[in-house]
C-alpha atoms as a PDB file:
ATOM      1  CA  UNK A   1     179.970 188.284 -36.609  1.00  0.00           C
ATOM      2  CA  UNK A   2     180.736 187.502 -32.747  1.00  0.00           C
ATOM      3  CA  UNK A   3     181.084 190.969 -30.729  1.00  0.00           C
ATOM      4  CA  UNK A   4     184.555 191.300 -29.345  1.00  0.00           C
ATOM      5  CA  UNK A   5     184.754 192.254 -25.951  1.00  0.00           C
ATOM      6  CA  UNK A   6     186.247 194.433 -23.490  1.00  0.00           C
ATOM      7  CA  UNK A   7     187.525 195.076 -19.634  1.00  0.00           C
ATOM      8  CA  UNK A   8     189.330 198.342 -18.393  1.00  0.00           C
ATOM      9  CA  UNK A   9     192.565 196.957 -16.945  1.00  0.00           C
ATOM     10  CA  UNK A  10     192.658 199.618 -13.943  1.00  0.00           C
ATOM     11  CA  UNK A  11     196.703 198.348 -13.702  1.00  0.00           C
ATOM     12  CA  UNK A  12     197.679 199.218 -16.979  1.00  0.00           C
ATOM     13  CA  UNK A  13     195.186 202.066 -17.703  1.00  0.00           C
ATOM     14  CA  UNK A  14     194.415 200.658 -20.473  1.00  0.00           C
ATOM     15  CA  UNK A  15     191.256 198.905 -22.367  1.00  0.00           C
ATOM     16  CA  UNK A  16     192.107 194.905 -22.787  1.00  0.00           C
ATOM     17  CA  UNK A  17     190.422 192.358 -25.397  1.00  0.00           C
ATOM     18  CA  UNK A  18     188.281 189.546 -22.693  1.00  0.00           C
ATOM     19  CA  UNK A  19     189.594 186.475 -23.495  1.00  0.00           C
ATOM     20  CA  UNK A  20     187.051 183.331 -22.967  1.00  0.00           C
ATOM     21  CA  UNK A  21     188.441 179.951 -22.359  1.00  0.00           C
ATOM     22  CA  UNK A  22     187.204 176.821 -23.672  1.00  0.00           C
ATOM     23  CA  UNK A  23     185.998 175.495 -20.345  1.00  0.00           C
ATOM     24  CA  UNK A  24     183.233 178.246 -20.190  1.00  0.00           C
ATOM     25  CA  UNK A  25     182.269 178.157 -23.608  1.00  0.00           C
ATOM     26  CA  UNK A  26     182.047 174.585 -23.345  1.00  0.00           C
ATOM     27  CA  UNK A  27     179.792 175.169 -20.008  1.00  0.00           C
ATOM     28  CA  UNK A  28     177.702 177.766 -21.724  1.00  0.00           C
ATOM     29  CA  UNK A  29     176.872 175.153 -25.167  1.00  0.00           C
ATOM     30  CA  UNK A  30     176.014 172.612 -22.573  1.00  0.00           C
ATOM     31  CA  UNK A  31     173.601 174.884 -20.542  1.00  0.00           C
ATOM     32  CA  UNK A  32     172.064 175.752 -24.149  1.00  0.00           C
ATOM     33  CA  UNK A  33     171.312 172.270 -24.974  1.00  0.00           C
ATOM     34  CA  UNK A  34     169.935 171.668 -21.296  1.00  0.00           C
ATOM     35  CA  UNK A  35     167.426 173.942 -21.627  1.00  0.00           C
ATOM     36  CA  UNK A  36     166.569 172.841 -25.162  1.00  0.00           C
ATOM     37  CA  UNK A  37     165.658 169.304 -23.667  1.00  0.00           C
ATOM     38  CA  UNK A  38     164.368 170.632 -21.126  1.00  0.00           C
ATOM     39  CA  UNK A  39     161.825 172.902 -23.209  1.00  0.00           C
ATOM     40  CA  UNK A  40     161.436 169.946 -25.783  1.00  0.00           C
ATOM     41  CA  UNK A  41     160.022 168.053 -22.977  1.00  0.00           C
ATOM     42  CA  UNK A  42     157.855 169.754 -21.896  1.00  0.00           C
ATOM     43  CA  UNK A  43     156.469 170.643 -25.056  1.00  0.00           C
ATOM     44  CA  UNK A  44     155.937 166.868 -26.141  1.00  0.00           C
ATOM     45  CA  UNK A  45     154.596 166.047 -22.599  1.00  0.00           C
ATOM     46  CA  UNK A  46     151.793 168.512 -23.380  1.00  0.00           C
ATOM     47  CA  UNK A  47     151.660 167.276 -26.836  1.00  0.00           C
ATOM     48  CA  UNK A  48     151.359 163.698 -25.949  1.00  0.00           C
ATOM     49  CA  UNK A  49     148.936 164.926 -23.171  1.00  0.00           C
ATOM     50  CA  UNK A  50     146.252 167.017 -24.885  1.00  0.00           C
ATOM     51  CA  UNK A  51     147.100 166.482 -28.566  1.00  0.00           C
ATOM     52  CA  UNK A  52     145.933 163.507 -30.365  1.00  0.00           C
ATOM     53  CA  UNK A  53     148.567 162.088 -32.707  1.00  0.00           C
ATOM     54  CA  UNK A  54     146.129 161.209 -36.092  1.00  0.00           C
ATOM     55  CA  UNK A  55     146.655 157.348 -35.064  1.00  0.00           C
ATOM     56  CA  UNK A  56     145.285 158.346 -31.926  1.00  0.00           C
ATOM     57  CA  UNK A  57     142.243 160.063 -33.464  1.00  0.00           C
ATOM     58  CA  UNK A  58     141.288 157.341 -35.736  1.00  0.00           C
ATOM     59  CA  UNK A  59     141.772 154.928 -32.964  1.00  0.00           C
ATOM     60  CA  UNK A  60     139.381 157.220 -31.465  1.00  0.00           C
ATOM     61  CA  UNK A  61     136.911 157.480 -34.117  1.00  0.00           C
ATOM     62  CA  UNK A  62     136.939 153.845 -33.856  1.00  0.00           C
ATOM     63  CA  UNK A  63     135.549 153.214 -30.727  1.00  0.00           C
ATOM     64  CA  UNK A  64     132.891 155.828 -30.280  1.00  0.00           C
ATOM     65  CA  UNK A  65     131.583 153.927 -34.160  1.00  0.00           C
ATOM     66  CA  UNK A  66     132.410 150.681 -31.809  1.00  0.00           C
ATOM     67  CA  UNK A  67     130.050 151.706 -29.228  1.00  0.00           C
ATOM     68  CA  UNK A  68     127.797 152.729 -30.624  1.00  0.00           C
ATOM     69  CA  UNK A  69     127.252 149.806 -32.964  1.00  0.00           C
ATOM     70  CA  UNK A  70     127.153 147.948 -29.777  1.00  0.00           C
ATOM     71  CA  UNK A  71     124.373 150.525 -28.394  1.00  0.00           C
ATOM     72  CA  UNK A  72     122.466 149.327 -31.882  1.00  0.00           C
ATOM     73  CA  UNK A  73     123.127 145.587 -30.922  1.00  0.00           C
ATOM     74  CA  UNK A  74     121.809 145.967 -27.663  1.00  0.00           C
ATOM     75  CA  UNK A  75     118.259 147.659 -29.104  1.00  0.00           C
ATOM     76  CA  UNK A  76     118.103 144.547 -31.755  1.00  0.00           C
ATOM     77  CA  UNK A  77     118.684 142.664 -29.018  1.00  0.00           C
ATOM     78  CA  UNK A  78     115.787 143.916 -26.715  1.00  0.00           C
ATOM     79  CA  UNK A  79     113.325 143.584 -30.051  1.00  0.00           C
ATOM     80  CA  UNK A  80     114.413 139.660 -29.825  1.00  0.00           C
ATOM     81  CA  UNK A  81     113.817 139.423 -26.491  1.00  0.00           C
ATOM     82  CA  UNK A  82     110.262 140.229 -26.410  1.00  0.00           C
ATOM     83  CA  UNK A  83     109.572 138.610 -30.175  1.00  0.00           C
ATOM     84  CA  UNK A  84     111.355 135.499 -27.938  1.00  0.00           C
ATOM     85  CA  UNK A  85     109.275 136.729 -25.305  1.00  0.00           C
ATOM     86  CA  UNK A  86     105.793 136.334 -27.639  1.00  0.00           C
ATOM     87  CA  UNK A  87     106.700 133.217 -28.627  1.00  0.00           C
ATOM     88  CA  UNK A  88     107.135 131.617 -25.010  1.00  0.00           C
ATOM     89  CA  UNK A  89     103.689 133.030 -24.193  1.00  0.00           C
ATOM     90  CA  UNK A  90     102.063 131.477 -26.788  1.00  0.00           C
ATOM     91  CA  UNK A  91     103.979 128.542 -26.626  1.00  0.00           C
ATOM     92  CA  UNK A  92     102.827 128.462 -23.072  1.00  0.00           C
ATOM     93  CA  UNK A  93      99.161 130.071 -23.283  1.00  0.00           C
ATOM     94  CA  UNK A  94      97.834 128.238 -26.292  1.00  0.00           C
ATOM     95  CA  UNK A  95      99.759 125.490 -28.250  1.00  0.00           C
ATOM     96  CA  UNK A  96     100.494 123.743 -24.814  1.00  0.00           C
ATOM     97  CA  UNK A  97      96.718 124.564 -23.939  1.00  0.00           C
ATOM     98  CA  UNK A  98      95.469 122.901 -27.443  1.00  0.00           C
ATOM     99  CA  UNK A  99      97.539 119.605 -27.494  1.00  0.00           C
ATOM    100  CA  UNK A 100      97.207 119.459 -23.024  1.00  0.00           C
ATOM    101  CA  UNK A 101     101.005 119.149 -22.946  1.00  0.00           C
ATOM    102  CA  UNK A 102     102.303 119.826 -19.472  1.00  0.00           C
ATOM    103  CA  UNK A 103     103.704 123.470 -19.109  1.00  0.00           C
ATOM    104  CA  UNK A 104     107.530 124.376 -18.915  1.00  0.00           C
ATOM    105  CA  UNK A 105     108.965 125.831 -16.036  1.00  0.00           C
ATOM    106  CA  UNK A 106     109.976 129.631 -15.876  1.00  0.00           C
ATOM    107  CA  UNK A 107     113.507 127.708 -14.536  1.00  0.00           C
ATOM    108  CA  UNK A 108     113.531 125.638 -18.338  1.00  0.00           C
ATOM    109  CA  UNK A 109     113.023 128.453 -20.089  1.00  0.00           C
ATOM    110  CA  UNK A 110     115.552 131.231 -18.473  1.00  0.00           C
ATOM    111  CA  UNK A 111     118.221 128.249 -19.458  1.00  0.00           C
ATOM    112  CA  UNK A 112     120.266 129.556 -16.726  1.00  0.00           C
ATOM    113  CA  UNK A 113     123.730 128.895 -16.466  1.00  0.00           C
ATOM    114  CA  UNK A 114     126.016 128.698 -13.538  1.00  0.00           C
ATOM    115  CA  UNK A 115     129.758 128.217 -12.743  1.00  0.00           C
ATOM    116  CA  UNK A 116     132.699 130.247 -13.185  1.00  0.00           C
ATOM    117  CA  UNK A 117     132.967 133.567 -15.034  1.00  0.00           C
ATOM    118  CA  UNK A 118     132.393 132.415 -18.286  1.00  0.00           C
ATOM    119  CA  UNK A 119     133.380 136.566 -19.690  1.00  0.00           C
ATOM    120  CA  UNK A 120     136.433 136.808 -17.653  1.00  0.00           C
ATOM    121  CA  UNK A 121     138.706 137.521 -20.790  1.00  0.00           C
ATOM    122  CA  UNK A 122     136.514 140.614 -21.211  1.00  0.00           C
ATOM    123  CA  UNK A 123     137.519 142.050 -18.402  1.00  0.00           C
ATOM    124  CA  UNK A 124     140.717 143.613 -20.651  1.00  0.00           C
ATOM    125  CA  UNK A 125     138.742 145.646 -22.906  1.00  0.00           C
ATOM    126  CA  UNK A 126     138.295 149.120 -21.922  1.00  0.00           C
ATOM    127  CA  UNK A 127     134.496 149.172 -22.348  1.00  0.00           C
ATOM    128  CA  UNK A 128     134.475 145.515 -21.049  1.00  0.00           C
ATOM    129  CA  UNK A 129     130.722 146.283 -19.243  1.00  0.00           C
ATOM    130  CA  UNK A 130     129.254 147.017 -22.142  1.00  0.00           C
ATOM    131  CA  UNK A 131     130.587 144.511 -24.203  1.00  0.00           C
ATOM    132  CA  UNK A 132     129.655 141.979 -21.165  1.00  0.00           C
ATOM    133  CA  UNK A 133     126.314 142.953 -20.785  1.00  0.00           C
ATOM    134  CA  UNK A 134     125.860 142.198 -24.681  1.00  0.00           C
ATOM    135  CA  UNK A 135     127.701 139.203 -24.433  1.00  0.00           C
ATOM    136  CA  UNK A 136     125.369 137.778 -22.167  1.00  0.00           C
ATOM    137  CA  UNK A 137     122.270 138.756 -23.570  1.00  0.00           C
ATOM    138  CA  UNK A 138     122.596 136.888 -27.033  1.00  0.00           C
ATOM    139  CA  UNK A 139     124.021 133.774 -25.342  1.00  0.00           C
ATOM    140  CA  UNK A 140     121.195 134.032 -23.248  1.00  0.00           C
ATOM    141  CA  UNK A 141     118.983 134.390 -25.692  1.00  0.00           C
ATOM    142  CA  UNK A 142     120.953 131.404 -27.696  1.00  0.00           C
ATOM    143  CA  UNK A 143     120.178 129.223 -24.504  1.00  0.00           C
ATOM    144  CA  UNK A 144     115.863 130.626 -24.520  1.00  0.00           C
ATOM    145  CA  UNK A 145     115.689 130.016 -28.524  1.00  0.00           C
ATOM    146  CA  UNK A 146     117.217 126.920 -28.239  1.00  0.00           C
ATOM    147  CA  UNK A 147     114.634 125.782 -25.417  1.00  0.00           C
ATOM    148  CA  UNK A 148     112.204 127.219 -27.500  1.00  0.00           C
ATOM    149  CA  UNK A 149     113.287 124.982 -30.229  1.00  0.00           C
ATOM    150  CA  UNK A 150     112.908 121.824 -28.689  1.00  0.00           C
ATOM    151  CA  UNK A 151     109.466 123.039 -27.223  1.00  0.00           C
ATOM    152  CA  UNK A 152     108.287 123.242 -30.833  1.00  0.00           C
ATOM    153  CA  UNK A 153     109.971 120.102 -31.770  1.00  0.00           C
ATOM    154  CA  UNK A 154     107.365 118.422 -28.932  1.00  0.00           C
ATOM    155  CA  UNK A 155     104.705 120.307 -30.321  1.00  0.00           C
ATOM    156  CA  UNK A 156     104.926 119.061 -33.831  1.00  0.00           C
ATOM    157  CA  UNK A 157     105.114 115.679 -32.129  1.00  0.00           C
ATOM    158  CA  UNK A 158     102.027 116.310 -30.392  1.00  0.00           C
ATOM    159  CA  UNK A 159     101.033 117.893 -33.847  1.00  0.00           C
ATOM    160  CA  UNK A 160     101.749 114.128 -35.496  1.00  0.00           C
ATOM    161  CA  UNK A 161      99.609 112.325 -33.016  1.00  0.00           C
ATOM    162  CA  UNK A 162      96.615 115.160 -32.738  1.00  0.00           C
ATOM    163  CA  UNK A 163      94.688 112.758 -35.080  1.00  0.00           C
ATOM    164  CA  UNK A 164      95.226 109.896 -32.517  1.00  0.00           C
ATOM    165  CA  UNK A 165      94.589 112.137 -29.757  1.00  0.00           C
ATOM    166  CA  UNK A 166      91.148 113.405 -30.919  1.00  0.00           C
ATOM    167  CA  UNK A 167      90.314 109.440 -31.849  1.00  0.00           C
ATOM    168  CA  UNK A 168      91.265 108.645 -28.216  1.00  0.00           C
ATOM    169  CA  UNK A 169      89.377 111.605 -26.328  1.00  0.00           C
ATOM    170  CA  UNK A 170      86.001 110.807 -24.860  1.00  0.00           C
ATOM    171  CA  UNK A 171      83.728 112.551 -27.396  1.00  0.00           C
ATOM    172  CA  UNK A 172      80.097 110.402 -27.753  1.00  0.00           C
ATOM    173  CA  UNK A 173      77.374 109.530 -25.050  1.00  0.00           C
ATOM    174  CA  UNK A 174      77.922 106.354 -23.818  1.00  0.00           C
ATOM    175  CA  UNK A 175      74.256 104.718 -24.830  1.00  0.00           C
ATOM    176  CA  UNK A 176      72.417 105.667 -27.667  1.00  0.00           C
ATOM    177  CA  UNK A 177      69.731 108.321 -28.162  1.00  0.00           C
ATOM    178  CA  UNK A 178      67.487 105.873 -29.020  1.00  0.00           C
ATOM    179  CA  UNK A 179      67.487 103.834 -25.792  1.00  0.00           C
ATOM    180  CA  UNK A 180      67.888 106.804 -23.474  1.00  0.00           C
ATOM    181  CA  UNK A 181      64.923 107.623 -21.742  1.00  0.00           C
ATOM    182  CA  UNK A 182      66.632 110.405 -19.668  1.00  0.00           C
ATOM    183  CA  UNK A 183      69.726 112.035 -17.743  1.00  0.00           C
ATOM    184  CA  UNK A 184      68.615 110.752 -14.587  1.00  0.00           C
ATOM    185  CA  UNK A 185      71.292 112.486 -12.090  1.00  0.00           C
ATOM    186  CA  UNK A 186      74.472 114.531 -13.320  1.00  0.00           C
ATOM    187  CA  UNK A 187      77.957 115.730 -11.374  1.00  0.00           C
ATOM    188  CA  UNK A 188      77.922 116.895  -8.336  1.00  0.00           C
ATOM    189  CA  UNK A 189      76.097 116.715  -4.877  1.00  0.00           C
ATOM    190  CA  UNK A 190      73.259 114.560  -4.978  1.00  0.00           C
ATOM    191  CA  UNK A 191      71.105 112.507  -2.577  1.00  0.00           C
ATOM    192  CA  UNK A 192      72.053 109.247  -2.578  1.00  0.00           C
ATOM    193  CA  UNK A 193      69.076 107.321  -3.202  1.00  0.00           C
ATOM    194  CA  UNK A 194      69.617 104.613  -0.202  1.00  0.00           C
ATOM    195  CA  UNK A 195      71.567 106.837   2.362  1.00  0.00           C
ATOM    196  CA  UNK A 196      69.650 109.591   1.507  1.00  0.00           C
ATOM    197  CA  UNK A 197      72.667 111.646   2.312  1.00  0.00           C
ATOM    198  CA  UNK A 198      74.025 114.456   0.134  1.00  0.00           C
ATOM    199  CA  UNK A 199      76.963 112.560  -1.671  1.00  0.00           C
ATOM    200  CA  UNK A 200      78.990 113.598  -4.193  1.00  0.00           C
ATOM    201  CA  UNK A 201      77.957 112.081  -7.579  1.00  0.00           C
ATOM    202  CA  UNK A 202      81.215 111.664  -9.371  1.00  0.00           C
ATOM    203  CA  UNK A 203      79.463 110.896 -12.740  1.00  0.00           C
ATOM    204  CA  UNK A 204      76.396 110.883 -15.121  1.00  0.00           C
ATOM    205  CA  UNK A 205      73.331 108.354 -14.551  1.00  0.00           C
ATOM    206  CA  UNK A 206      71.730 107.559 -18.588  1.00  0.00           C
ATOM    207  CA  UNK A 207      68.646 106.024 -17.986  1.00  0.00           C
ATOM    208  CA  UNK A 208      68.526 102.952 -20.721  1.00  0.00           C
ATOM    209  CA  UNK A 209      66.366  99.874 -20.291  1.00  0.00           C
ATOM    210  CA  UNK A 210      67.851  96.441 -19.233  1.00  0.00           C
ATOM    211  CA  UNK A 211      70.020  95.378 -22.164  1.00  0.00           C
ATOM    212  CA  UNK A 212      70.659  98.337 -23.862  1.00  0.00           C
ATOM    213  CA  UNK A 213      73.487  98.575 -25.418  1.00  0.00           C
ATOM    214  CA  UNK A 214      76.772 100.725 -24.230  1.00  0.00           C
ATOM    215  CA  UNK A 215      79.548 102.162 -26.020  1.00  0.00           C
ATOM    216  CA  UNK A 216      82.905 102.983 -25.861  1.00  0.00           C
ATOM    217  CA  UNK A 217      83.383 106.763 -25.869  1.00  0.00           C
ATOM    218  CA  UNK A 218      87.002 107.009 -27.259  1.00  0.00           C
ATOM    219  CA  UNK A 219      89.857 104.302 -28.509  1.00  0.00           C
ATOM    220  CA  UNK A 220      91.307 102.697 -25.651  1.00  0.00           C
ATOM    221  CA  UNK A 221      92.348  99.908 -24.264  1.00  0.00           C
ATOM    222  CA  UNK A 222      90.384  98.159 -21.462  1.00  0.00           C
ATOM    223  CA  UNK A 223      92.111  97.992 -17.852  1.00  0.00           C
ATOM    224  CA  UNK A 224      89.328  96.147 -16.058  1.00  0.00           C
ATOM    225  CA  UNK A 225      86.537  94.172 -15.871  1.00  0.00           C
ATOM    226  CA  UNK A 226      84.970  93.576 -12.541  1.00  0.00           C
ATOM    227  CA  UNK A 227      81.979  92.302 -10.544  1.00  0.00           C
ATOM    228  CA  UNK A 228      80.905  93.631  -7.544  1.00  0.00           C
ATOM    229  CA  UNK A 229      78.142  92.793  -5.181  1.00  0.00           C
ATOM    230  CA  UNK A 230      77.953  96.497  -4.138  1.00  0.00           C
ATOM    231  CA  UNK A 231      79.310  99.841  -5.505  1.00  0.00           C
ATOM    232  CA  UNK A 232      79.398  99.821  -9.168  1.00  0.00           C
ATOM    233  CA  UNK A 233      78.567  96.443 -10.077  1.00  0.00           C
ATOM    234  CA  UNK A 234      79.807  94.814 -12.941  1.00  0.00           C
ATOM    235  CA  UNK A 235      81.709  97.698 -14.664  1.00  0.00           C
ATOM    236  CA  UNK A 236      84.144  98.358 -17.253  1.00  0.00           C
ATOM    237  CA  UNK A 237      86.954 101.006 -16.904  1.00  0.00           C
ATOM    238  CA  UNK A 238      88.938 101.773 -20.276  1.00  0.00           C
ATOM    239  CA  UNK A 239      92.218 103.688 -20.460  1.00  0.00           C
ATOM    240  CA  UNK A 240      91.885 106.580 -23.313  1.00  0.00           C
ATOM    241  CA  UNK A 241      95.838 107.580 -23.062  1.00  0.00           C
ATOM    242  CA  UNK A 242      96.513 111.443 -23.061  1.00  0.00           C
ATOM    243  CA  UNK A 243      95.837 110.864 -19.065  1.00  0.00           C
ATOM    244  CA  UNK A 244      92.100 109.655 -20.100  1.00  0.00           C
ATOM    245  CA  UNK A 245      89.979 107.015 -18.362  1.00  0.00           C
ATOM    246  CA  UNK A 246      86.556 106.456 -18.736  1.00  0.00           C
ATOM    247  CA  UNK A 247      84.165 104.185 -16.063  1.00  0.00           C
ATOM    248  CA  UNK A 248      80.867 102.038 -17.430  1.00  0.00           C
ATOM    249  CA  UNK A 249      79.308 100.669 -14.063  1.00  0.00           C
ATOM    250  CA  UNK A 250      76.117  98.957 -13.017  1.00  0.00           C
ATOM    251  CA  UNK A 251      76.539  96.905 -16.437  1.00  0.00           C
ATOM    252  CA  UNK A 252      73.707  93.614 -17.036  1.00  0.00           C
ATOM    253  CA  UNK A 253      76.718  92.126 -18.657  1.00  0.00           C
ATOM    254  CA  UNK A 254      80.558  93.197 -20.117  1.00  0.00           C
ATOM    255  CA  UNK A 255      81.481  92.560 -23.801  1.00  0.00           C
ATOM    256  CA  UNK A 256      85.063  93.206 -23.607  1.00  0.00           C
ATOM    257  CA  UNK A 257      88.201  91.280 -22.002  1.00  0.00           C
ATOM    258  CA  UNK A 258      91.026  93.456 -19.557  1.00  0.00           C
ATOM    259  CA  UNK A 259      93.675  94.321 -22.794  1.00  0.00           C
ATOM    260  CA  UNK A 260      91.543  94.399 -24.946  1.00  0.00           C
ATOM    261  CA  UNK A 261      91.455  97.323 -27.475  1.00  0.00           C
ATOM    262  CA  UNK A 262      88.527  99.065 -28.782  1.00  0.00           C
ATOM    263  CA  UNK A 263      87.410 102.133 -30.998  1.00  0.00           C
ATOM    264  CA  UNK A 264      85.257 104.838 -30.466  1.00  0.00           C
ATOM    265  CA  UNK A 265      80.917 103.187 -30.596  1.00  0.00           C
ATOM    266  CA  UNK A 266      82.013  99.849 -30.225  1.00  0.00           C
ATOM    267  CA  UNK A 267      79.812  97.808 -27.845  1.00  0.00           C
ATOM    268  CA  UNK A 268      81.375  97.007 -24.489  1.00  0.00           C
ATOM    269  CA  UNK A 269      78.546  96.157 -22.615  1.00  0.00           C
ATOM    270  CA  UNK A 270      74.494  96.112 -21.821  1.00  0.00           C
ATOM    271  CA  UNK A 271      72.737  98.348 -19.526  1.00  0.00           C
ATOM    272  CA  UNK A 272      71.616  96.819 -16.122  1.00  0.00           C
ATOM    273  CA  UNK A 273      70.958  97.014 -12.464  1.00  0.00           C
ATOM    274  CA  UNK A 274      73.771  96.070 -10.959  1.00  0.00           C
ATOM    275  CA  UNK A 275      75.700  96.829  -7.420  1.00  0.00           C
ATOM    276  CA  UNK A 276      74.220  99.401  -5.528  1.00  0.00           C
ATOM    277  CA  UNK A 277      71.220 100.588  -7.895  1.00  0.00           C
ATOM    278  CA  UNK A 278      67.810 100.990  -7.768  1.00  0.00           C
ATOM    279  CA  UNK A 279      66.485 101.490 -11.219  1.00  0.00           C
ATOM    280  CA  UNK A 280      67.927  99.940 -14.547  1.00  0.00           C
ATOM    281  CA  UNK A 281      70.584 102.886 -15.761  1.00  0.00           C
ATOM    282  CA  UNK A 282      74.339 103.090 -16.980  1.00  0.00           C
ATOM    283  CA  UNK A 283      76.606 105.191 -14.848  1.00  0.00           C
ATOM    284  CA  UNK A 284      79.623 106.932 -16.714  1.00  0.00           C
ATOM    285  CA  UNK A 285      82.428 108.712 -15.377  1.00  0.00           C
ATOM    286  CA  UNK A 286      85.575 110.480 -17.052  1.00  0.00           C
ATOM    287  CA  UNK A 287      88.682 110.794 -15.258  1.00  0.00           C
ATOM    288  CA  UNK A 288      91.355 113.033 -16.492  1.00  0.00           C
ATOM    289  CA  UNK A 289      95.114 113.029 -14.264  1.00  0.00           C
ATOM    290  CA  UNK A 290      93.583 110.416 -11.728  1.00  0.00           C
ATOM    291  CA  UNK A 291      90.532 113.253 -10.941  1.00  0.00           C
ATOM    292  CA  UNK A 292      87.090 112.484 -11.924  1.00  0.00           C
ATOM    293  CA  UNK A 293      85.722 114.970 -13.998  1.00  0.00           C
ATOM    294  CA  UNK A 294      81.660 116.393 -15.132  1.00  0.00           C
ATOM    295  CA  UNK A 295      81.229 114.030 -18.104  1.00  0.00           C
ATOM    296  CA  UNK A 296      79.097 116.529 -19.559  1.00  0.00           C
ATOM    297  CA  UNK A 297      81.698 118.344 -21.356  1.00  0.00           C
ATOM    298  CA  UNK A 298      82.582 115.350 -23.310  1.00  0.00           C
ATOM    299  CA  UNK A 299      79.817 114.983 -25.629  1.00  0.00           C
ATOM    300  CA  UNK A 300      81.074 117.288 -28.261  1.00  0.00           C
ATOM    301  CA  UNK A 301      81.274 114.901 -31.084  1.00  0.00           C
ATOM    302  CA  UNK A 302      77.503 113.522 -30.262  1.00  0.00           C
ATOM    303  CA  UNK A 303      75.315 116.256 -29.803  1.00  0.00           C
ATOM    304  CA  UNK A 304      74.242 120.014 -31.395  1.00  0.00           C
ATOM    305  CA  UNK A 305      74.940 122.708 -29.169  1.00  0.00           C
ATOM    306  CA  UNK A 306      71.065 123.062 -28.716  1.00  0.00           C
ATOM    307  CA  UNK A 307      70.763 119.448 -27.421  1.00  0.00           C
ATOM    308  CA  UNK A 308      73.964 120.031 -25.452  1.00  0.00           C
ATOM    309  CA  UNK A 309      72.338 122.506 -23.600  1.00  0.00           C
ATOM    310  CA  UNK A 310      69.011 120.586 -22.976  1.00  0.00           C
ATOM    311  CA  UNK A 311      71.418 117.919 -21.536  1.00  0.00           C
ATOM    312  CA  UNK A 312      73.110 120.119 -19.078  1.00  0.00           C
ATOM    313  CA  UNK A 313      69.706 120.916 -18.033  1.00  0.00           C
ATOM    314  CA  UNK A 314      68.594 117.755 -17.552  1.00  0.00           C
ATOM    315  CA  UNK A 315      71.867 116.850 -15.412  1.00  0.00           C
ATOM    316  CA  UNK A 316      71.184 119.784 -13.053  1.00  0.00           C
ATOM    317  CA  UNK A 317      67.485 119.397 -12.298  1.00  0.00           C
ATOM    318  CA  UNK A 318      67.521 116.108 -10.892  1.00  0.00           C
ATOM    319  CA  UNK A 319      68.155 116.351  -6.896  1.00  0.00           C
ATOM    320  CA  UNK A 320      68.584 112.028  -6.093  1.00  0.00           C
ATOM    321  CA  UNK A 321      70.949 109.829  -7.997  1.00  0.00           C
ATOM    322  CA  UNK A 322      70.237 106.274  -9.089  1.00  0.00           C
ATOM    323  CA  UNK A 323      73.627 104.860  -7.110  1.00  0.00           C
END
């Protein structure tokens, strides 16, 4: 029940009821409700402020389990790298090594990409640098595997033809154990035998009487046939493939015709004196990438290791070449 009010009317001497128009209870409602708003926003700005809503807390929840899910993508993603990582080094270090396939460049293998931002419509997200960086890890390791991939592909290639390959390699001694009387000069600086100057000897001298037969020290195909007055004489040069050629010089005579192809101990030739030469031998050479190379270390498929060793001593001792 509202109080009822009132003034002392000092006029009448009397006490008089206060009577309150509608204009100031009117004013007084609407100075209530004012201050209700008023209160009511501030209590939702502080709500909204430093009270998550349970949408807002789930949303939340979900990406702190989004992060770090992306934190555990990133790890997997560093264990791929180096397994990728492994794989280029061996890749690079030994199956290119075994089959003599020419090395990729660090530039092939990052598989780098340029041009415009390809994350740009990342940028949005609110943990856009993380989910960047990941981005462009596994497309960068996308772009390494798939290098990777075709690497392999030229390996199993190479893989196809290692049978060809190892046919095609110079492997055998060039004349026969049986006519060799010795190793009469090997590679490297020798005295050459009419200059006597200290040349380099680009090849091995097999000492073989007149006639003996030589032989073809890998499949190939011959390039040339040629007589010469001077220099090597009649010799034979045969291409191998696999960036293999292999020289026959000072020759009595040549068996074979340029384009013709032969096989590993067939006969291309006899033994002889021939050019500039002073004593009846065969001089070999092996050239590998256009460089001429110590034929010595192509015997593999000819000798023991015991009698490999007896001819690198031979090769060494001898001072004077016979050409």
């Amino acid at each position: 029940m509202a109080q009822v009010k009132y003034y002392f009317n000092r006029d009448s001497l009397s006490y008089e009821k206060v009577e309150q128009s509608w204009q100031s209870v009117a004013l007084r409602i609407f100075g209530f409700f004012c201050a209700v708003l008023v209160f009511a926003f501030v209590i939702v700005v502080i709500a909204f402020k430093y009270i998550d809503s349970p949408k807002e807390k789930r949303l939340r929840n979900e990406i702190a389990d989004l992060e770090l899910q992306f934190e555990q993508l990133n790890q997997k993603v560093s264990l791929y790298e180096k397994a990728l990582g492994s794989l280029q080094d061996r890749d690079k270090s030994i199956y290119r090594v075994v089959f003599e396939a020419e090395p990729l460049s660090d530039d092939i293998r990052e598989a780098a990409v340029g041009g415009a931002n390809r994350y740009k419509h990342l940028e949005n997200f609110t943990n856009h640098r993380l989910i960047t960086a990941t981005a462009e890890k596994i497309d960068q390791i996308g772009r390494k595997l798939y290098v990777q991939s075709k690497s392999y592909d030229q390996i199993i290639d190479l893989l196809k033809r290692k049978e060809e390959m190892l046919s095609s390699i110079p492997a055998i001694q060039p004349v026969s154990n049986k006519d060799l009387r010795h190793i009469a000069s090997g590679f490297g600086r020798r005295i050459h035998p009419i200059y006597k100057t200290r040349r380099m000897h680009t090849g091995l001298d097999f000492s073989a009487p007149t006639g003996s037969e030589v032989y073809a020290t890998g499949k190939g195909r011959v390039v040339s046939v040629e007589n010469l007055r001077r220099g090597y004489g009649i010799h034979v040069v045969i291409d191998h493939g696999y960036s293999y050629k292999t020289l026959y010089a000072h020759l009595s005579k040549a068996t074979v015709k340029p384009g013709q192809w032969v096989n590993r101990g067939d006969v291309i030739g006899k033994v002889g004196n021939t050019g500039t030469s002073t004593a009846p031998h065969l001089h070999y050479e092996v050239i590998k990438n256009g460089e001429k190379i110590d034929p010595i270390n192509f015997f593999f498929n000819d000798v023991s290791p015991a009698e490999f060793e007896q001819i690198v001593e031979l090769a060494s001792r001898h001072s004077q070449s016979f050409d």
